[in-house]
Protein backbone atom coordinates (compact mmCIF):
# COMPACT_ATOMS: atom_id res chain seq x y z
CA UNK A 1 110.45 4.30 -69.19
CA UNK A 2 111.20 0.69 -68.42
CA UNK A 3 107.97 -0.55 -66.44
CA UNK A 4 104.29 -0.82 -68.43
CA UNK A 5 102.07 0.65 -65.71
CA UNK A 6 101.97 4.49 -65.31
CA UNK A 7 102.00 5.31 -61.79
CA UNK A 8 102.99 8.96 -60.74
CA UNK A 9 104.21 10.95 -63.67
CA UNK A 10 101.60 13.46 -64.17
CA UNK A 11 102.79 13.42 -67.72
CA UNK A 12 101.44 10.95 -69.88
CA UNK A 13 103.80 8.54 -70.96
CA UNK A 14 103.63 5.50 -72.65
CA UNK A 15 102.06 2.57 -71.05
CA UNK A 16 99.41 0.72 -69.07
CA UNK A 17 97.50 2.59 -66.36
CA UNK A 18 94.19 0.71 -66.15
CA UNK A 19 94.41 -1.66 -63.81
CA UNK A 20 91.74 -4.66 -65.12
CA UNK A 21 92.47 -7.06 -63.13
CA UNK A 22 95.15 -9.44 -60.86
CA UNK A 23 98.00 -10.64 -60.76
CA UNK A 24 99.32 -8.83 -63.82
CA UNK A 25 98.54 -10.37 -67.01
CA UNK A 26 102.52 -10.85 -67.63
CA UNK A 27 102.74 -13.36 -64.93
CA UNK A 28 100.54 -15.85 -66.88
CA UNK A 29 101.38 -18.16 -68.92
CA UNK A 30 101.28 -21.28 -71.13
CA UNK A 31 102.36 -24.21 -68.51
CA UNK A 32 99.28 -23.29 -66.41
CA UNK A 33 97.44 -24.52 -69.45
CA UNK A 34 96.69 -27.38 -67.34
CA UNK A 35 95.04 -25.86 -64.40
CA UNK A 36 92.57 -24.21 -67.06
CA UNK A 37 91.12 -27.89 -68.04
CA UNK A 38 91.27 -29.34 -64.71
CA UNK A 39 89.17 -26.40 -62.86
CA UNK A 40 86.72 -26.22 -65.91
CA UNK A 41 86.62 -30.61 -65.49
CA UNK A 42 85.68 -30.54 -62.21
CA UNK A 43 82.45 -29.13 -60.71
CA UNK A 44 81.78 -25.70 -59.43
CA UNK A 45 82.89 -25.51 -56.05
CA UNK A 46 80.90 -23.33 -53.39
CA UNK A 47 81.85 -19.68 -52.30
CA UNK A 48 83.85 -19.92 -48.75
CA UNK A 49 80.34 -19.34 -47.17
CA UNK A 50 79.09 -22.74 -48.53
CA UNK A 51 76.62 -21.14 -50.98
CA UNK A 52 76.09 -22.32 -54.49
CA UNK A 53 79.19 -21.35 -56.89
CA UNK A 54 79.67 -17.83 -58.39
CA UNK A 55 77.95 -15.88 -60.35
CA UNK A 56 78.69 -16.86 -64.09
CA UNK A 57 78.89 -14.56 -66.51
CA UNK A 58 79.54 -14.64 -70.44
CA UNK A 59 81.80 -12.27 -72.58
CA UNK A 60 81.55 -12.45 -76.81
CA UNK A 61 84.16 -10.50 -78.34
CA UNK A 62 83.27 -8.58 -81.74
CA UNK A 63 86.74 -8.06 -82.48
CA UNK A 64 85.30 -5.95 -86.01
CA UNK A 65 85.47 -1.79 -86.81
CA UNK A 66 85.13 0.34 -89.44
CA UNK A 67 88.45 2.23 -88.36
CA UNK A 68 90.72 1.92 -85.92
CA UNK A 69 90.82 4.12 -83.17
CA UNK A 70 94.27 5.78 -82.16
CA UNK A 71 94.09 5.40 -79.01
CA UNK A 72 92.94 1.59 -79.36
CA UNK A 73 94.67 -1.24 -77.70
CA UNK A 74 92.22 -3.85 -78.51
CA UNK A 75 92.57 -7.09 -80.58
CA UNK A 76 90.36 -5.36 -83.51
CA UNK A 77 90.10 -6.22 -87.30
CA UNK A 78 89.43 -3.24 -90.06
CA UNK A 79 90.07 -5.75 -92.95
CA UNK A 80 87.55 -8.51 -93.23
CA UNK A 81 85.13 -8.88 -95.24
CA UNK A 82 81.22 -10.69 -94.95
CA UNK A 83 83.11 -13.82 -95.39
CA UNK A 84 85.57 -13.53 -92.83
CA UNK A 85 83.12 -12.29 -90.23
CA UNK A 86 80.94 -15.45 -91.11
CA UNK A 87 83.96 -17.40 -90.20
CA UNK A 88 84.80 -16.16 -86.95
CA UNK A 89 81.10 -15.54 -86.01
CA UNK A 90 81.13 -20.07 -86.36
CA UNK A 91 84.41 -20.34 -84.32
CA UNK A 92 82.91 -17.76 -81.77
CA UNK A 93 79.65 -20.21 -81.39
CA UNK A 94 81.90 -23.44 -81.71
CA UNK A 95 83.61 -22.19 -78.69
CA UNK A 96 80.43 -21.64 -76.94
CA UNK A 97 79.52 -25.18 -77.67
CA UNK A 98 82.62 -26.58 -76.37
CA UNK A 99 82.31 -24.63 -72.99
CA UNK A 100 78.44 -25.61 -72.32
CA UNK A 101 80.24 -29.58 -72.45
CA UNK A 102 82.42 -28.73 -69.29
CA UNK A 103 81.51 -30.32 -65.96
CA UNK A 104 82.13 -26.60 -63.45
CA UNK A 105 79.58 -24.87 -66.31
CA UNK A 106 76.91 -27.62 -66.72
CA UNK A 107 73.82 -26.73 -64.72
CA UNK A 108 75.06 -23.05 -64.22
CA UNK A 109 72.46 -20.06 -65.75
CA UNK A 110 74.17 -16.65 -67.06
CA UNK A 111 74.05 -13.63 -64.47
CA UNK A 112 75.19 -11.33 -66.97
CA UNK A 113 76.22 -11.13 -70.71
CA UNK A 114 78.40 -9.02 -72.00
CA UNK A 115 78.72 -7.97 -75.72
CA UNK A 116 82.01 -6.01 -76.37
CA UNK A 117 84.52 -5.24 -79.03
CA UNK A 118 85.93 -3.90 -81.37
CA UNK A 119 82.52 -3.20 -82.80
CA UNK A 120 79.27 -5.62 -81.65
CA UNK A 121 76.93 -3.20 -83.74
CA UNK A 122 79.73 -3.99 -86.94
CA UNK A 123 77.53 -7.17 -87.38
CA UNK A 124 74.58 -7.05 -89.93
CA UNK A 125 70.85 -7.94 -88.58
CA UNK A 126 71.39 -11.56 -90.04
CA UNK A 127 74.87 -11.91 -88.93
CA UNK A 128 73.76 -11.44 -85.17
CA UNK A 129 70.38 -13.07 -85.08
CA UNK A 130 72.46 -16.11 -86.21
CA UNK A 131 75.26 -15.92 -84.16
CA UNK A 132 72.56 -15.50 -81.14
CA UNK A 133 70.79 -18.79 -82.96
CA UNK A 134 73.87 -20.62 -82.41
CA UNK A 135 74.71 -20.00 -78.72
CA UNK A 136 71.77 -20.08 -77.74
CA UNK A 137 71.40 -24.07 -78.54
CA UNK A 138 73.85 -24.55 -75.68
CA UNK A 139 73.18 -21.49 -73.30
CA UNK A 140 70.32 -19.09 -72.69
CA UNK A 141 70.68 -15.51 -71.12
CA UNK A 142 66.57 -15.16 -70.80
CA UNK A 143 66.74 -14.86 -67.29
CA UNK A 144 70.14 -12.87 -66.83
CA UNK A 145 70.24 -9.80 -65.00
CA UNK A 146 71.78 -7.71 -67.29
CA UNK A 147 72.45 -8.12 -70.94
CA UNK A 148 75.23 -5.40 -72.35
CA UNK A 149 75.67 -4.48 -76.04
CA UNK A 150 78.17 -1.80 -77.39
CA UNK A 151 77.71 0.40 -80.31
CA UNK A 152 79.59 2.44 -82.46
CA UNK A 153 76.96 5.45 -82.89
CA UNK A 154 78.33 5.63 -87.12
CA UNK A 155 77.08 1.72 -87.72
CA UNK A 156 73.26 2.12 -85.97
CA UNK A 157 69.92 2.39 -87.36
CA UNK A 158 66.97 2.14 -86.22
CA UNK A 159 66.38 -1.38 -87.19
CA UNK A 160 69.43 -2.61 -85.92
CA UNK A 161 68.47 -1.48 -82.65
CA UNK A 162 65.63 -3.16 -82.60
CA UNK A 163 67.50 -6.56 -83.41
CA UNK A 164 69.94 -5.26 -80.48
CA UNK A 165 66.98 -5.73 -77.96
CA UNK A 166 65.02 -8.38 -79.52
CA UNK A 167 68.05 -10.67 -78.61
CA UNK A 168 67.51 -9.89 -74.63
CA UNK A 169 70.03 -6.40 -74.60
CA UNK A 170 68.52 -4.95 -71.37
CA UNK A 171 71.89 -2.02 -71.12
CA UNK A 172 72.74 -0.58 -74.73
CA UNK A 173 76.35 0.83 -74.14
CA UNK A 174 77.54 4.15 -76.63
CA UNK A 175 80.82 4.42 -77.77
CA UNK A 176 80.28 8.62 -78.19
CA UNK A 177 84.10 9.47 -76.51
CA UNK A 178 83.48 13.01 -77.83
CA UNK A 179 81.00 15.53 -79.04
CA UNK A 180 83.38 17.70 -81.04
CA UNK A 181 83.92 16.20 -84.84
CA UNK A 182 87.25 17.65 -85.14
CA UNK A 183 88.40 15.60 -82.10
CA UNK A 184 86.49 12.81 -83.51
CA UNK A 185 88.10 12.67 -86.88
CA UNK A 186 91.84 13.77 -84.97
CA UNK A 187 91.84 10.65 -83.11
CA UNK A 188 90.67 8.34 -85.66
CA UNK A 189 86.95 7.94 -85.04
CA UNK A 190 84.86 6.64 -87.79
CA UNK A 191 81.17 8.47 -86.22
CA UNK A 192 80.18 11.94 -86.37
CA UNK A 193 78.28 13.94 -83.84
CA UNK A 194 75.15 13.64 -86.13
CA UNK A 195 75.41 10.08 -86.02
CA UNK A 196 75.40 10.57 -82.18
CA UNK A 197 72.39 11.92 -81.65
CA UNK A 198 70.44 9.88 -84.20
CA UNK A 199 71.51 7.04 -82.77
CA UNK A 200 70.50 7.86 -78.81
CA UNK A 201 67.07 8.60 -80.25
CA UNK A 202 66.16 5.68 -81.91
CA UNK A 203 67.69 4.01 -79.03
CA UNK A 204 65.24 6.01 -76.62
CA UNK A 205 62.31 5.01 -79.46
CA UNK A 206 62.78 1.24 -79.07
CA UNK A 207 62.63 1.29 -75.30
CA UNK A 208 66.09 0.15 -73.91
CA UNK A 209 65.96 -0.25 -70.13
CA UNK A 210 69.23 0.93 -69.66
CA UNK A 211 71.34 3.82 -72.24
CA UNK A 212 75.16 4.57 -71.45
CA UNK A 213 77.40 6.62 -73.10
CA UNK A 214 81.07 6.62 -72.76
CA UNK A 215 83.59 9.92 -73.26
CA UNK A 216 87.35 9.81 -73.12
CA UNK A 217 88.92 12.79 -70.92
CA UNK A 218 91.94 13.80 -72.34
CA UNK A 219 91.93 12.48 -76.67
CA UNK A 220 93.89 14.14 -78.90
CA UNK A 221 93.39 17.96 -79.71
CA UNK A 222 91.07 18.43 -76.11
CA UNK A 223 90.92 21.65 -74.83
CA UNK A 224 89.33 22.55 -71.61
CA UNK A 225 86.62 24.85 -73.34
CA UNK A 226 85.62 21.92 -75.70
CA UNK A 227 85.90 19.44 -72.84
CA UNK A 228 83.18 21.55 -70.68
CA UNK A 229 80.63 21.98 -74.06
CA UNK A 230 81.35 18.08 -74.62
CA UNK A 231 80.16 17.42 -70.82
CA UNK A 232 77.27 19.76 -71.62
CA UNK A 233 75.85 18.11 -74.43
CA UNK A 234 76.36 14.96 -72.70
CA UNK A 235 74.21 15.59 -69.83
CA UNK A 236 71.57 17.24 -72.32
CA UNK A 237 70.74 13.44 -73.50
CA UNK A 238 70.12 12.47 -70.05
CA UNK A 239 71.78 8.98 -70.08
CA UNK A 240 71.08 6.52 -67.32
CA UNK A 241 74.15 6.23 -66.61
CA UNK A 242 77.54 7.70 -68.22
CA UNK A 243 81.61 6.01 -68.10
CA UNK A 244 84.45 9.10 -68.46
CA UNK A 245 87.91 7.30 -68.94
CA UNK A 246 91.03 9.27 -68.77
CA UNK A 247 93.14 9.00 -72.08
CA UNK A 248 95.96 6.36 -71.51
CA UNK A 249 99.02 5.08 -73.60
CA UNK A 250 99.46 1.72 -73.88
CA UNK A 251 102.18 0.19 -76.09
CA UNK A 252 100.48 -1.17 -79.41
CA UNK A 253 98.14 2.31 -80.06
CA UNK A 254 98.75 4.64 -82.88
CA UNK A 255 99.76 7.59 -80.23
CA UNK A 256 101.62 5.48 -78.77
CA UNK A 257 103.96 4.41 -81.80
CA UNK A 258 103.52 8.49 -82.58
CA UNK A 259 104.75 9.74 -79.50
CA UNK A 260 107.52 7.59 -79.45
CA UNK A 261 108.70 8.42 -82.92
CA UNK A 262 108.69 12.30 -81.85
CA UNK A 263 111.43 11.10 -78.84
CA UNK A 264 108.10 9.99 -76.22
CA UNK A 265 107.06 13.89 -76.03
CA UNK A 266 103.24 13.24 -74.90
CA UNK A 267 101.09 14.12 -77.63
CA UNK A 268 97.99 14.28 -74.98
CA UNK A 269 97.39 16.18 -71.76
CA UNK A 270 99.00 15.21 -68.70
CA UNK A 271 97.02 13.02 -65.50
CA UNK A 272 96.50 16.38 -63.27
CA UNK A 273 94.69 18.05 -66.45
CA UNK A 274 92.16 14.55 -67.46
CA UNK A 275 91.88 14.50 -63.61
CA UNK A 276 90.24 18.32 -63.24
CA UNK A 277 88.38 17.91 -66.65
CA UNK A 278 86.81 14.28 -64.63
CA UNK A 279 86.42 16.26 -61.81
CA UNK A 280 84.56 18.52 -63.39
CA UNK A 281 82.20 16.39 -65.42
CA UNK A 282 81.63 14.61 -62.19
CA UNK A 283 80.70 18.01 -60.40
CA UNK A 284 78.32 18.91 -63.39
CA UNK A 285 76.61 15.46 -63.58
CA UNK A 286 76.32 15.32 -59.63
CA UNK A 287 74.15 19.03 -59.46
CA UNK A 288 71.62 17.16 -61.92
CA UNK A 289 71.29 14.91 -59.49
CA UNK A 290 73.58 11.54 -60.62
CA UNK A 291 75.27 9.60 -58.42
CA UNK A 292 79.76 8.68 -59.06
CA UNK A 293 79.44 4.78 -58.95
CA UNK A 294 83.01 4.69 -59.15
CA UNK A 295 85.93 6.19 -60.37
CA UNK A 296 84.67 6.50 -64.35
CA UNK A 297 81.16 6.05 -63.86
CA UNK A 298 78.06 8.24 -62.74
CA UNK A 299 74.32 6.91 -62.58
CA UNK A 300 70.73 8.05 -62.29
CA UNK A 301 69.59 6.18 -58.59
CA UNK A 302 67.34 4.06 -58.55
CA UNK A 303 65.73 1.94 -55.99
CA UNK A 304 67.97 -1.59 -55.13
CA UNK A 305 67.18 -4.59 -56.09
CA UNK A 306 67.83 -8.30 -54.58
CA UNK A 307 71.75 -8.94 -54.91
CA UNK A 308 73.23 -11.56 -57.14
CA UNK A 309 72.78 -15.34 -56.33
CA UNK A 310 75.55 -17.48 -55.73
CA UNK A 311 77.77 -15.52 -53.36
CA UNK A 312 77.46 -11.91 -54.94
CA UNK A 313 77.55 -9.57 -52.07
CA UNK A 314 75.52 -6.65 -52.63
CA UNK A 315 78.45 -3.39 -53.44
CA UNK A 316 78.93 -0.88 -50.88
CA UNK A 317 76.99 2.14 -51.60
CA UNK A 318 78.18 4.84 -54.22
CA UNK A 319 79.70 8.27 -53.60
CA UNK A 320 78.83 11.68 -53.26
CA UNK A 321 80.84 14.42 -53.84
CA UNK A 322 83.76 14.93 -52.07
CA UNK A 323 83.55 10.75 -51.09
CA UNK A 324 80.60 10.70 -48.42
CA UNK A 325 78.27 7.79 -48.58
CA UNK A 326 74.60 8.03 -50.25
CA UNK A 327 72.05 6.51 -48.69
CA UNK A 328 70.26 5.28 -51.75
CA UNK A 329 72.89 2.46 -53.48
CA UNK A 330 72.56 1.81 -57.22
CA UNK A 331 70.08 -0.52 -58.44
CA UNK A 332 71.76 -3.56 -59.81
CA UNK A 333 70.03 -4.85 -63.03
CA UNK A 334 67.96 -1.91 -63.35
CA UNK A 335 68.36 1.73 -64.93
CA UNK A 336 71.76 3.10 -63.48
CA UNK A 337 72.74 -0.61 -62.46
CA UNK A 338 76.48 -2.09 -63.34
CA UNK A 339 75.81 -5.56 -62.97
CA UNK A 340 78.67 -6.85 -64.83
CA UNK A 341 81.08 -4.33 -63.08
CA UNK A 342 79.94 -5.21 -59.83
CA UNK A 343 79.77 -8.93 -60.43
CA UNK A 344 83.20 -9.23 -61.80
CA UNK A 345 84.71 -6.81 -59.20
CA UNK A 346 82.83 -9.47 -56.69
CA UNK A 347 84.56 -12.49 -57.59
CA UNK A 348 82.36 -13.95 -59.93
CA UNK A 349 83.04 -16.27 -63.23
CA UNK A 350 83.15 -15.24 -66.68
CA UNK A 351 83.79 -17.13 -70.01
CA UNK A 352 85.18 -14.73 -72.10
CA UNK A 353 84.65 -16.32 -75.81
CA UNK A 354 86.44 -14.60 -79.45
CA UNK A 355 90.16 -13.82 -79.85
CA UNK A 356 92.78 -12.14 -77.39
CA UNK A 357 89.27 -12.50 -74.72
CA UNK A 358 89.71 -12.81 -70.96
CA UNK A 359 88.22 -15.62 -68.28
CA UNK A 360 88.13 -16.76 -65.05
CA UNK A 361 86.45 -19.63 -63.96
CA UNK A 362 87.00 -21.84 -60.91
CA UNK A 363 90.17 -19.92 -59.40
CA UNK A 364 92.03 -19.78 -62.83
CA UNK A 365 92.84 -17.15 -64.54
CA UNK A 366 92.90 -17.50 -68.35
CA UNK A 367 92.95 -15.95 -71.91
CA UNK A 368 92.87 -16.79 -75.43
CA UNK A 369 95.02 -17.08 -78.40
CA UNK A 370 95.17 -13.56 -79.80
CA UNK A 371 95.95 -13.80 -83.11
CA UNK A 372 92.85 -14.76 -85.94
CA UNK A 373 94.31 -17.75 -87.51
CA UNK A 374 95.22 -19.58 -84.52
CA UNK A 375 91.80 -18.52 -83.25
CA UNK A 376 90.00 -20.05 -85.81
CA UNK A 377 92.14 -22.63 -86.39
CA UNK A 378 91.73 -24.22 -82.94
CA UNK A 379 87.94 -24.04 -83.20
CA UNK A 380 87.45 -24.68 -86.60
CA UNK A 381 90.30 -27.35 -87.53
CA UNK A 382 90.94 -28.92 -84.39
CA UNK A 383 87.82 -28.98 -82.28
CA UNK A 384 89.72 -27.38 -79.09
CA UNK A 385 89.53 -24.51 -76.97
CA UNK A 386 91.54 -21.95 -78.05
CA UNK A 387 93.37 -20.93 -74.57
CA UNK A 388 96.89 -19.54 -74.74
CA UNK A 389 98.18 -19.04 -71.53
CA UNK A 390 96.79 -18.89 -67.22
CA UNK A 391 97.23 -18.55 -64.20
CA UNK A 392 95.40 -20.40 -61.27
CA UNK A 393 95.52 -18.03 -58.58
CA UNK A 394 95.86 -18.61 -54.25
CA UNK A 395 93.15 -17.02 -51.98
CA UNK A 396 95.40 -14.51 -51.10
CA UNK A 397 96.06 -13.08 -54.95
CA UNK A 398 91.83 -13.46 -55.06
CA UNK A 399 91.65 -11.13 -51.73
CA UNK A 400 94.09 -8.32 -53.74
CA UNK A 401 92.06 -9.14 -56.92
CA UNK A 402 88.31 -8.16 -55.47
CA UNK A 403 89.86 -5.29 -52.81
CA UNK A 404 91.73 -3.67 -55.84
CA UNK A 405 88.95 -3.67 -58.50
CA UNK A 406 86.07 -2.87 -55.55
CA UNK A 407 88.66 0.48 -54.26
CA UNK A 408 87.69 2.03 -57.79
CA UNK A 409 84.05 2.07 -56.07
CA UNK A 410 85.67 4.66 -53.69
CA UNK A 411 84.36 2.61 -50.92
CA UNK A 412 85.12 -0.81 -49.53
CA UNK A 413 83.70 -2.45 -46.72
CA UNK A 414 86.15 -4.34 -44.64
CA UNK A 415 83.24 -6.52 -43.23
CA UNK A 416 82.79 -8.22 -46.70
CA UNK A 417 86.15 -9.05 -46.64
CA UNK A 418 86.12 -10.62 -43.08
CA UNK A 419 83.40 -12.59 -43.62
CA UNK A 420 83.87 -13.60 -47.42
CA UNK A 421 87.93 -14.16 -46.37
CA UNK A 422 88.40 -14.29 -42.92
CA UNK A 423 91.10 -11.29 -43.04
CA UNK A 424 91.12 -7.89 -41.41
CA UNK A 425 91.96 -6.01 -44.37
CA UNK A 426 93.32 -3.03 -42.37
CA UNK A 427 95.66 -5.03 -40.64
CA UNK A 428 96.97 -7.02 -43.59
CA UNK A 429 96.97 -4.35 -46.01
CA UNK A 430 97.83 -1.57 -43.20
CA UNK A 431 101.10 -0.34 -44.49
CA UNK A 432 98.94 0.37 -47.73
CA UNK A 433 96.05 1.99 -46.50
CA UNK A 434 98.57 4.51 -44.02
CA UNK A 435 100.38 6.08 -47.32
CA UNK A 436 97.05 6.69 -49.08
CA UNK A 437 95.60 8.59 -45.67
CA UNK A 438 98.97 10.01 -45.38
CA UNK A 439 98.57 11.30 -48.78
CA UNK A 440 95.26 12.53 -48.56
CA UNK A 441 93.56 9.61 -50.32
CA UNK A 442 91.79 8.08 -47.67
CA UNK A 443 89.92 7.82 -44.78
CA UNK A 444 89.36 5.28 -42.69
CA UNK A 445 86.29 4.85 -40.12
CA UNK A 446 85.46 1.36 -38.99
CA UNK A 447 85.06 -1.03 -41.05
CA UNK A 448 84.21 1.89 -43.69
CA UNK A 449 87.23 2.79 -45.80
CA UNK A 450 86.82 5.77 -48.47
CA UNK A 451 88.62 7.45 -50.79
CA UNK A 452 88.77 10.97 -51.20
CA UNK A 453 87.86 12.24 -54.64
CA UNK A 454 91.58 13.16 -55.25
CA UNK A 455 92.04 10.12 -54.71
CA UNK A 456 89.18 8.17 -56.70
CA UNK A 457 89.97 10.22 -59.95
CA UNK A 458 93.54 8.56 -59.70
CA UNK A 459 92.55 5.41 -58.30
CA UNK A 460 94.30 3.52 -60.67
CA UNK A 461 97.76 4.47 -60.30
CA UNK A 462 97.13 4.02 -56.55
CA UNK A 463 96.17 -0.45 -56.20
CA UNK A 464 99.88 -1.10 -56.76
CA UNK A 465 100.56 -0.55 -53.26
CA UNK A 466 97.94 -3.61 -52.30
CA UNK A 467 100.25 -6.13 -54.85
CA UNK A 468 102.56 -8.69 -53.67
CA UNK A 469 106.13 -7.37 -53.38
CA UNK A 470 107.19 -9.64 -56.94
CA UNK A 471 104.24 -8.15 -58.67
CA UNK A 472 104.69 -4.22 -57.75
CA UNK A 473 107.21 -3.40 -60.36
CA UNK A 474 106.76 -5.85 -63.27
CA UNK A 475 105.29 -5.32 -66.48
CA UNK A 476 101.44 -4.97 -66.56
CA UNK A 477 100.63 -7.10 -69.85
């Protein structure tokens, strides 16, 4: 297969099928280097509606794990020791430093923070009270909506937890993917079930606001028997809120390199399979009474809250089964609440600081050098930002961006787009929205546009239809 994003084969080939964001990270590149320093030089300008700028939030990357997951695609590190984590844990706050200097981030306060990885929890007590030290003598997060922090279950105690929320962690995210050990140790997975629930009840004991767990539909070994006891245990921990991803193939994984060296015979079940296992977690979740948030994610309601400042619309409101509208919308901020999902999907800013990590600030698009020594190098040797490529994008690329991201809500409001674009999204994007009602995907009413769950548990394979023409078959990364 010649193209990186997965669209229709209900086999599961190698390649990209999460759609994170656009234009497609392979149109960026290192002469728009430029456009990165002069949007972050100037000051923030104000949303189209003439409010203040947008949301800003902040991404660290722990790029650190104890093993490496087969199915990982991330820019992780299983070989460094205390040293080398002390290292990068300076470069990561240099780089924090050097962003709180810029003129369109001076003044601005943190909406959300987002810890991710690799690992987070990798990092001793010590290592992340200083790292937190650091940063915060150029930013504070003490009034942020939503700090998020994710764990491997295998590297938690008790005490670490506690450090966790002492540093302002308001949503403690669970790497579980799977209850079953044998699936656990198949696809690489360094945490045992015991280590599962140990962790999620010292979690519960030191009072997190907010507990997710993720699973992975689909890993290596999955039947459909251990997929329904893995739901089942699942929704016996009562999470506030739970993410189900559907097991993909991108290039640089273990599976990946696997499958190909078998002649690319799929080593994991094929899309129509994860789909009906989603499906059915969905169903189970929904008869305790959670609500799908989108097309991975279901969430204890809760009452809503005020919506973002700065030009952060409040979301449309969440599914039910079978794609109707609830009437009681996700809190944002509190138990259940995405606020980084829904902030990002929104339009808002992020810095994304560590290696390989992802921004966008001011219109630009931008990422990091991804490998560790020119990481460090740039922060530690030269004093510079360590950006490796961008992409400053037109108003029409940020319409696709924030109606692509906000369809995996399975509903989008063509009213926000009018007034936060000035564009009749059914008329611009018509051809678009026809094929997925033709196809049974959608349904249009108004200015309320819904997908049908068919269509939300395949939601990803379906935004290439919204891309420019150049960008519809290209590769994804």
């Amino acid at each position: 297969m010649d193209l990186d994003v997965v669209q229709s084969s209900q086999t599961t080939e190698v390649g990209s099928y999460f759609v994170a964001n656009y234009p497609p990270f392979s149109a960026w590149s290192a002469e728009h280097l430029p456009a990165v320093m002069s949007a972050l030089d100037a000051p923030a300008a104000a949303t189209r509606n003439g409010r203040q700028p947008a949301p800003l939030g902040l991404y660290l990357h722990i790029p650190f794990c104890r093993k490496r997951c087969k199915f990982c695609y991330f820019r992780v590190y299983t070989d460094k020791n205390s040293g080398d984590v002390d290292v990068y844990l300076n470069a990561l706050a240099r780089e924090a430093a050097l962003y709180a200097e810029r003129a369109a981030l001076k003044g601005r306060q943190f909406e959300f923070v987002y810890f991710g990885g690799g690992t987070p929890s990798f990092l001793s007590n010590e290592q992340l009270t200083r790292l937190i030290d650091r940063v915060s003598e150029h930013w504070l997060w003490e009034n942020a909506r939503e700090v998020t922090f994710e764990c491997e279950p295998g590297t938690l105690k008790k005490h670490k937890l506690e450090t966790i929320k002492a540093i302002g962690t308001t949503r403690l995210s669970l790497g579980v993917e799977h209850f079953d050990d044998e699936i656990l140790t198949l696809n690489g997975r360094a945490h045992k079930s015991p280590e599962i629930f140990a962790a999620y009840d010292w979690a519960r004991e030191v009072g997190f606001k907010q507990i997710n767990i993720d699973l992975i539909a689909g890993m290596l070994g999955e039947t459909e028997l251990k997929w329904k006891e893995t739901v089942d245990q699942a929704l016996a921990l009562q999470p506030d809120s739970i993410t189900i991803y559907q097991m993909e193939l991108p290039h640089n994984t273990v599976i990946s390199q696997e499958s190909k060296s078998t002649g690319g015979v799929s080593l994991i079940a094929g899309w129509e399979t994860k789909r009906a296992w989603v499906d059915h977690a969905f169903r189970v979740f929904e008869e305790a009474g959670y609500v799908v948030s989108s097309g991975y994610t279901l969430a204890k309601p809760t009452p809503p809250v005020p919506p973002l400042a700065g030009g952060g619309e409040v979301m449309s409101p969440p599914l039910a089964r079978g794609g109707q509208a609830m009437s009681h919308p996700l809190a944002r901020g509190g138990e259940g609440g995405f606020v980084y999902r829904d902030a990002i999907w929104h339009g808002a800013d992020m810095i994304g600081t560590g290696v390989a990590s992802f921004s966008h600030a001011s219109g630009v698009h931008f990422q990091n050098i991804d490998s560790w020594e020119g990481y460090v190098g740039a922060l530690l040797d030269r004093n510079e930002l360590p950006i490796a490529r961008a992409l400053p994008i037109t108003d029409h690329q940020r319409l696709i961006r924030e109606l692509v991201l906000q369809l995996k809500l399975g509903r989008i409001d063509a009213g926000y787009f009018r007034g936060k674009f000035g564009v009749e999204i059914a008329d611009a994007f018509g051809e678009a929205f026809q094929s997925l009602i033709d196809d049974g995907f959608a349904a249009i009413d108004g200015d309320d546009i819904r997908l049908t769950r068919p269509g939300l548990l395949q939601v990803d394979g379906l935004l290439p239809r919204f891309y420019e023409p150049r960008f519809q078959n290209v590769r994804y990364t």
